[in-house]
N, C-alpha and C. Protein backbone atom coordinates (compact mmCIF):
# COMPACT_ATOMS: atom_id res chain seq x y z
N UNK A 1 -9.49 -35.65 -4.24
CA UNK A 1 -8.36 -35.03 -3.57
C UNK A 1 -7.09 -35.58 -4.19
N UNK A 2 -6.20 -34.59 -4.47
CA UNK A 2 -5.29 -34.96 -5.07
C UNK A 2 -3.88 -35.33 -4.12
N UNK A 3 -2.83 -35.78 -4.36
CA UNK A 3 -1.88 -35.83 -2.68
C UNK A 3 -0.48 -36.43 -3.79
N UNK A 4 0.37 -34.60 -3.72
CA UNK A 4 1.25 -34.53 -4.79
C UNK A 4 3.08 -35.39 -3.19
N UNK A 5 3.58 -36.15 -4.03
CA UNK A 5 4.24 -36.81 -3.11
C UNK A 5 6.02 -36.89 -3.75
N UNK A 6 6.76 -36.92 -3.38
CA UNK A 6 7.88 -36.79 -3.92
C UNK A 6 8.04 -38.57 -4.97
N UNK A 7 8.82 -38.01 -5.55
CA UNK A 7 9.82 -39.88 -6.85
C UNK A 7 9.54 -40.45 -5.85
N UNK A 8 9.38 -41.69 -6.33
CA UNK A 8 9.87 -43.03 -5.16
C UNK A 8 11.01 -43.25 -5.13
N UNK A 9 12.28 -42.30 -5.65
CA UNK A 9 13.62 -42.72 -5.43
C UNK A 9 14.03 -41.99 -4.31
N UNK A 10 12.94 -40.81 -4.01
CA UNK A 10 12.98 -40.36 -2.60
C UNK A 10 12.41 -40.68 -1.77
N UNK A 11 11.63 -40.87 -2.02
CA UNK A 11 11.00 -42.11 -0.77
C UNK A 11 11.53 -42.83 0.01
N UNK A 12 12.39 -43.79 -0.87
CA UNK A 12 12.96 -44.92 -0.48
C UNK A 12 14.67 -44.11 0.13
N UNK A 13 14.74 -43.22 -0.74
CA UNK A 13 16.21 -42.42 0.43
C UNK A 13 15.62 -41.97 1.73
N UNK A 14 14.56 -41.27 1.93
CA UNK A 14 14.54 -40.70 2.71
C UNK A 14 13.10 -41.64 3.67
N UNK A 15 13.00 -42.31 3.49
CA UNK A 15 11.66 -43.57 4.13
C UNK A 15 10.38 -43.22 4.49
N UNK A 16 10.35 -42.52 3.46
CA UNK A 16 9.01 -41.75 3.70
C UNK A 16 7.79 -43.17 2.52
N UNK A 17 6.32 -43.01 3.83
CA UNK A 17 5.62 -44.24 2.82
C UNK A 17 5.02 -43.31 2.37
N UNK A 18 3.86 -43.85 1.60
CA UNK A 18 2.47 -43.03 0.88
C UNK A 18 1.12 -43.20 2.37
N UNK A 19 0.93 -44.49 2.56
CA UNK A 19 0.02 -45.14 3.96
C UNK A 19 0.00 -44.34 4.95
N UNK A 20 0.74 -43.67 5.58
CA UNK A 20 0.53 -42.85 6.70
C UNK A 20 -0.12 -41.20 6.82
N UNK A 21 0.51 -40.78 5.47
CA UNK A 21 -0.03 -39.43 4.96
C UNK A 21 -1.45 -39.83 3.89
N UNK A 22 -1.35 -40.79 3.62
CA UNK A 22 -2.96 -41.04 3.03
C UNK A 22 -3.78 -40.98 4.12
N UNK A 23 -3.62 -42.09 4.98
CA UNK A 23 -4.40 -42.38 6.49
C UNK A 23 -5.02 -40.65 7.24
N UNK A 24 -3.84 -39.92 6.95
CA UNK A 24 -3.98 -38.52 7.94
C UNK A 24 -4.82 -37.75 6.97
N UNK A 25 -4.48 -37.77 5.46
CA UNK A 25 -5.74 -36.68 5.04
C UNK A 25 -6.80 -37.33 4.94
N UNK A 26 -7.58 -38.47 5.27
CA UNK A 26 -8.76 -38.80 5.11
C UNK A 26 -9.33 -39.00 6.29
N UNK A 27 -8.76 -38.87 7.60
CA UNK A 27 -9.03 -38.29 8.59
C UNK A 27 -9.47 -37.11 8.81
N UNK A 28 -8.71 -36.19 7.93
CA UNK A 28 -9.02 -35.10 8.24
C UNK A 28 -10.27 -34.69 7.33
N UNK A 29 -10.67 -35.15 6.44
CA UNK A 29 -11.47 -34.58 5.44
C UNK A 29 -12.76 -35.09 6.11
N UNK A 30 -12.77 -35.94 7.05
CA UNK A 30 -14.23 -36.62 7.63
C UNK A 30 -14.10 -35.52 9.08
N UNK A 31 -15.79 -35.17 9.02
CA UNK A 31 -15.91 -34.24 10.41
C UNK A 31 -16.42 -35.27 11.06
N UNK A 32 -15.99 -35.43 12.69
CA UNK A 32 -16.38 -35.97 13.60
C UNK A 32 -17.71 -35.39 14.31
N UNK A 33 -19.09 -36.78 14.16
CA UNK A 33 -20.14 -35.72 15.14
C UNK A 33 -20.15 -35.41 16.04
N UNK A 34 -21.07 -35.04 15.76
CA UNK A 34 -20.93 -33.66 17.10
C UNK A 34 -22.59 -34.07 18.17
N UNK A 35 -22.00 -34.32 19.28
CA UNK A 35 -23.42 -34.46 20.24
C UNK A 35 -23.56 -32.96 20.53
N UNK A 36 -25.28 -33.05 21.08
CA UNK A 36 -25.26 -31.69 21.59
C UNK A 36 -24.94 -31.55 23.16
N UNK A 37 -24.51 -32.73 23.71
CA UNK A 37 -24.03 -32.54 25.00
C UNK A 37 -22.99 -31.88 25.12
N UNK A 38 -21.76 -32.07 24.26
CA UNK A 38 -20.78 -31.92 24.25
C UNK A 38 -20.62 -30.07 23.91
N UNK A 39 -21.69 -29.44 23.62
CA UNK A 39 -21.63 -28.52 23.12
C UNK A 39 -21.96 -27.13 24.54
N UNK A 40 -21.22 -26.34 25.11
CA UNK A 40 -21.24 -25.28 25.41
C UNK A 40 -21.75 -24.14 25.57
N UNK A 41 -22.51 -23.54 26.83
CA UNK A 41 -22.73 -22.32 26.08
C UNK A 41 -22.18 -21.41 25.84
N UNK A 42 -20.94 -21.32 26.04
CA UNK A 42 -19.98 -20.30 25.52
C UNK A 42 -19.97 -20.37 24.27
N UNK A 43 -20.01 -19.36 23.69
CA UNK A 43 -19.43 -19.00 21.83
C UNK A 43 -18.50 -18.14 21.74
N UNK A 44 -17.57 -18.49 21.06
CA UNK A 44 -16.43 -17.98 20.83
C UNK A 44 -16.84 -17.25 19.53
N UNK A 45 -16.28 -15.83 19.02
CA UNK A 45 -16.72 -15.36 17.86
C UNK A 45 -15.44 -14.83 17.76
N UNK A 46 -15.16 -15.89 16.21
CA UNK A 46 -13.70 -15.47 15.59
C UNK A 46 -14.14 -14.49 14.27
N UNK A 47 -15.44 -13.83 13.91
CA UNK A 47 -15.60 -12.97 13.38
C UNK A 47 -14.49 -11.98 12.98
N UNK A 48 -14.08 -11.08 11.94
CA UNK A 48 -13.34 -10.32 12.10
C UNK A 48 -13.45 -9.14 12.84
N UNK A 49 -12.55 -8.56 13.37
CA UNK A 49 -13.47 -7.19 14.24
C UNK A 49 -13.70 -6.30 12.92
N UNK A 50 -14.73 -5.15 13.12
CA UNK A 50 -14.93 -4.24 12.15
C UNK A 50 -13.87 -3.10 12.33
N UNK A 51 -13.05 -2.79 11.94
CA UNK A 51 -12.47 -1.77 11.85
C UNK A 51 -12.69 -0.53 10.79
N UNK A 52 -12.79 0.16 11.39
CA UNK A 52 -12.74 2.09 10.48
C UNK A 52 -12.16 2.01 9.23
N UNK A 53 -12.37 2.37 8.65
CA UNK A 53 -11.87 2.42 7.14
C UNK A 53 -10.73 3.55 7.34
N UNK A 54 -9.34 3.36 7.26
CA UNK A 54 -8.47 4.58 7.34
C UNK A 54 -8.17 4.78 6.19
N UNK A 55 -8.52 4.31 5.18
CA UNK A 55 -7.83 4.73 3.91
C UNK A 55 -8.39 6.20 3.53
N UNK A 56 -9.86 6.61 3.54
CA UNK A 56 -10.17 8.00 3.69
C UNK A 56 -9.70 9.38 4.57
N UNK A 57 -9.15 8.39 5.68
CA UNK A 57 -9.04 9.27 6.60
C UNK A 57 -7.29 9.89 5.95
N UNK A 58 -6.61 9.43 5.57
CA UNK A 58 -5.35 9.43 5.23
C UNK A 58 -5.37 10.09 4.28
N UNK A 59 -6.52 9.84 3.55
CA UNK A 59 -6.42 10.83 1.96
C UNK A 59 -7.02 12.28 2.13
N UNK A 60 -7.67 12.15 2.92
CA UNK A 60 -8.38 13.58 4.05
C UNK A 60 -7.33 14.50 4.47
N UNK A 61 -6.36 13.62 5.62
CA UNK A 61 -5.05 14.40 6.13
C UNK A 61 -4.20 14.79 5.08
N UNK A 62 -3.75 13.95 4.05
CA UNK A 62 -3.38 13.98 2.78
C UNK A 62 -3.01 15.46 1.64
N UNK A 63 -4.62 15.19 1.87
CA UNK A 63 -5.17 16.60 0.93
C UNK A 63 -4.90 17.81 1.72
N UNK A 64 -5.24 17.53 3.33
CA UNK A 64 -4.97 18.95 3.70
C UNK A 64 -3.95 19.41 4.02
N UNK A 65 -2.65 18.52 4.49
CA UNK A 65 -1.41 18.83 4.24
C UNK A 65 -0.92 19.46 2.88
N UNK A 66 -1.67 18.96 2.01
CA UNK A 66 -1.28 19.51 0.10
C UNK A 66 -1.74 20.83 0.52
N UNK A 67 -2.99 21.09 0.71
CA UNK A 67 -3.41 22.49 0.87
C UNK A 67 -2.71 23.12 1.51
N UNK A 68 -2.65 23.15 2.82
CA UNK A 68 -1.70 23.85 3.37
C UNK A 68 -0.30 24.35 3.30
N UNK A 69 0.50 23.49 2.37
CA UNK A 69 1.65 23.70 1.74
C UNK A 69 1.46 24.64 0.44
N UNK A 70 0.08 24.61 -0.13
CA UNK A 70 -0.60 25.39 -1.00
C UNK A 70 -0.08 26.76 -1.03
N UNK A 71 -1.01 26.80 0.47
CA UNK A 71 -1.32 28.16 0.68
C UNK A 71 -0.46 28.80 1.64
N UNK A 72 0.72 28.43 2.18
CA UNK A 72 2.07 29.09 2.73
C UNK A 72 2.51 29.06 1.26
N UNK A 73 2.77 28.38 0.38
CA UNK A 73 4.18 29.01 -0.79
C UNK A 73 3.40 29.81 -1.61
N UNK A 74 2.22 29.96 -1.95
CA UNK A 74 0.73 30.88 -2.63
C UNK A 74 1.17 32.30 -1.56
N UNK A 75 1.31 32.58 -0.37
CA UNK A 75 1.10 33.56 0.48
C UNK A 75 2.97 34.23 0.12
N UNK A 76 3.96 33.20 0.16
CA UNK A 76 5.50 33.58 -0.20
C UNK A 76 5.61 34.03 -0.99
N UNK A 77 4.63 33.59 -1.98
CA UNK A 77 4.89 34.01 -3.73
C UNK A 77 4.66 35.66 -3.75
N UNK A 78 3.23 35.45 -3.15
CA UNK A 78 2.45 37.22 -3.36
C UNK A 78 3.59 37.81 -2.41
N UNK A 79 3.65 37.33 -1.62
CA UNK A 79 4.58 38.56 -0.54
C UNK A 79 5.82 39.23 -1.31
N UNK A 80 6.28 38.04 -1.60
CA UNK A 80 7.87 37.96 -2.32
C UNK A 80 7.41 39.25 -3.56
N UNK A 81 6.58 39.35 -4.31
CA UNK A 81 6.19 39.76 -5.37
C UNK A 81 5.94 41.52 -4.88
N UNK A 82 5.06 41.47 -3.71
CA UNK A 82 4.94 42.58 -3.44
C UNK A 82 6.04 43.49 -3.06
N UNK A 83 6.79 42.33 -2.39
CA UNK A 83 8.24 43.47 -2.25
C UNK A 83 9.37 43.88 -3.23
N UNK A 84 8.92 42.55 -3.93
CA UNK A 84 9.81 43.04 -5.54
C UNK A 84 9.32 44.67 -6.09
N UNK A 85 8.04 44.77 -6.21
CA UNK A 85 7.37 45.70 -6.71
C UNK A 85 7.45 46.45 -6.23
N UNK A 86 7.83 47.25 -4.47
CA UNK A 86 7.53 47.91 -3.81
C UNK A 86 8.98 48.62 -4.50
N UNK A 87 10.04 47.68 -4.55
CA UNK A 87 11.41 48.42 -5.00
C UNK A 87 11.65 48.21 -6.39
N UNK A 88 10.45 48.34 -7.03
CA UNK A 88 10.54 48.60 -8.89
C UNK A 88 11.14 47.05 -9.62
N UNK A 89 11.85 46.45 -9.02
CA UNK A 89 11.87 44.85 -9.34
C UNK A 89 11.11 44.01 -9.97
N UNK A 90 9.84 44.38 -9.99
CA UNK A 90 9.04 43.29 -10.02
C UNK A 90 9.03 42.39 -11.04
N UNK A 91 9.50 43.08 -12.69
CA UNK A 91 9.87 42.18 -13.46
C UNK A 91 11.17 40.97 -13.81
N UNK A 92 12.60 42.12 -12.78
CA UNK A 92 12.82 40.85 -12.11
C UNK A 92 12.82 39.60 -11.28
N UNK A 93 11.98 39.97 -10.21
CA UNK A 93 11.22 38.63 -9.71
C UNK A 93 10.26 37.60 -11.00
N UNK A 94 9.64 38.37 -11.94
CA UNK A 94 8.31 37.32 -12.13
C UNK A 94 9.60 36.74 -13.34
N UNK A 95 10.67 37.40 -14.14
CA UNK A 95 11.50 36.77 -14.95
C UNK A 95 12.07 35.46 -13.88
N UNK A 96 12.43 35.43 -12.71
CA UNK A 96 13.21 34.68 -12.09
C UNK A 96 12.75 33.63 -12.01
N UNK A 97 11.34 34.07 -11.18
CA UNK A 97 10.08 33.02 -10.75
C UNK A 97 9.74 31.86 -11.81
N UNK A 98 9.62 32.92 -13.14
CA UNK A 98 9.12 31.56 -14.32
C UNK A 98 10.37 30.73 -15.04
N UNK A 99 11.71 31.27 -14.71
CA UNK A 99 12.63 30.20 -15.03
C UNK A 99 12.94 29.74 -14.41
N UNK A 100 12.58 29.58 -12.64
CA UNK A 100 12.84 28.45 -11.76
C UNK A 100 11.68 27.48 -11.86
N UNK A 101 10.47 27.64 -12.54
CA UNK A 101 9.08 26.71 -12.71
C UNK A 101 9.42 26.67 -13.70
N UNK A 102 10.04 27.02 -14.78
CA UNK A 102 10.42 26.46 -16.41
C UNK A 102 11.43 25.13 -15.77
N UNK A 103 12.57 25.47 -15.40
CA UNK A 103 13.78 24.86 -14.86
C UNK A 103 13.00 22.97 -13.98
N UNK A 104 11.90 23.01 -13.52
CA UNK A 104 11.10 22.55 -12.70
C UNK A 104 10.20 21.86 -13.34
N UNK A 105 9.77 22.06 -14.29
CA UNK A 105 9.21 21.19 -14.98
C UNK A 105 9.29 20.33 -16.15
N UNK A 106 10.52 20.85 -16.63
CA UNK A 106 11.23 20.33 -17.92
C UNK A 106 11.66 19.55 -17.05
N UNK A 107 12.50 19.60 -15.87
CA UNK A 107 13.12 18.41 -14.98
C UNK A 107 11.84 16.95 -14.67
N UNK A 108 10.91 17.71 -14.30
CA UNK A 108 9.85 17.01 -14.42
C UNK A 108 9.39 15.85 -15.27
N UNK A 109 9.40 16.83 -16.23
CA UNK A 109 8.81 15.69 -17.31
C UNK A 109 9.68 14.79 -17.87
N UNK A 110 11.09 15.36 -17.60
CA UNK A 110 11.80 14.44 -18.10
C UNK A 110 12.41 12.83 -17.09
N UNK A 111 12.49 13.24 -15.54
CA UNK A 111 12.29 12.09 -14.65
C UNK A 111 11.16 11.04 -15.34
N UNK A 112 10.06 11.87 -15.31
CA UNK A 112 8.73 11.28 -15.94
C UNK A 112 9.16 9.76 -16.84
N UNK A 113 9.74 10.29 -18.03
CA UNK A 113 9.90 9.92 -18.99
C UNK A 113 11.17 8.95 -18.91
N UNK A 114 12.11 9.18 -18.20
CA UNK A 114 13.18 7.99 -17.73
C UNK A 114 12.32 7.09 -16.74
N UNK A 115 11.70 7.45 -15.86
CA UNK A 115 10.75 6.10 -15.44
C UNK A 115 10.44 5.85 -15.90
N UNK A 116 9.39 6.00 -16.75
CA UNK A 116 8.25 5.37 -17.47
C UNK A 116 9.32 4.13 -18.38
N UNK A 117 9.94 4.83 -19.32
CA UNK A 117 10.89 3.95 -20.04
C UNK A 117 11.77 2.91 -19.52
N UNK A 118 12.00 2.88 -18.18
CA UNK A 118 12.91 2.21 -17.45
C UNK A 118 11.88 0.92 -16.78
N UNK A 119 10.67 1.31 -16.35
CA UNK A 119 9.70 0.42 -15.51
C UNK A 119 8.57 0.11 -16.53
């Protein structure tokens, strides 16, 4: 056992010995026996409790929140599209559509790429 202790120029400022903190860890490192009188039948169980694993459960809710956000802007898209089309539009919608996901992912990749370089 090792027993890391300040200079002895602090010691002696502050009156601290080595004898008293030696005395206490070699006390402590010896277990006191144990009768079996002394012993109880109560048991205490400091076991950990088992708890549920939530990390699945989170990636579960997770995913289906993703989905569901899926499939409302998947359902906006077609709708949006159908009514473009209904009033001859439609190639202005799908022109619009792919330079706001052009616009969206060049932004993308380029955040990307200032993190990455930065962290």
């Amino acid at each position: 056992m090792y027993l890391i202790l300040p200079s002895p120029s602090i010691r002696k400022q502050t009156g601290l010995s080595v004898a008293p903190v030696r005395r206490m860890l070699c006390a402590m490192s010896t277990t006191p026996p144990i009768e079996i009188d002394d012993m109880d039948d109560n048991v205490i169980d400091i076991s950990p409790s088992k708890r549920k694993p939530r990390r699945k459960l989170v990636w579960i809710i997770a995913a289906g929140v993703a989905l569901l956000f899926i499939l409302f802007r998947s359902v906006s898209i077609y709708i949006s599209a159908l009514w473009f089309d209904s009033l001859g539009y439609s190639s202005v919608y799908w022109y619009i559509f792919r330079t706001k996901l052009l616009i969206f992912l060049v932004f993308a990749v380029l955040t990307i790429i200032i993190l990455r370089t930065a962290f």
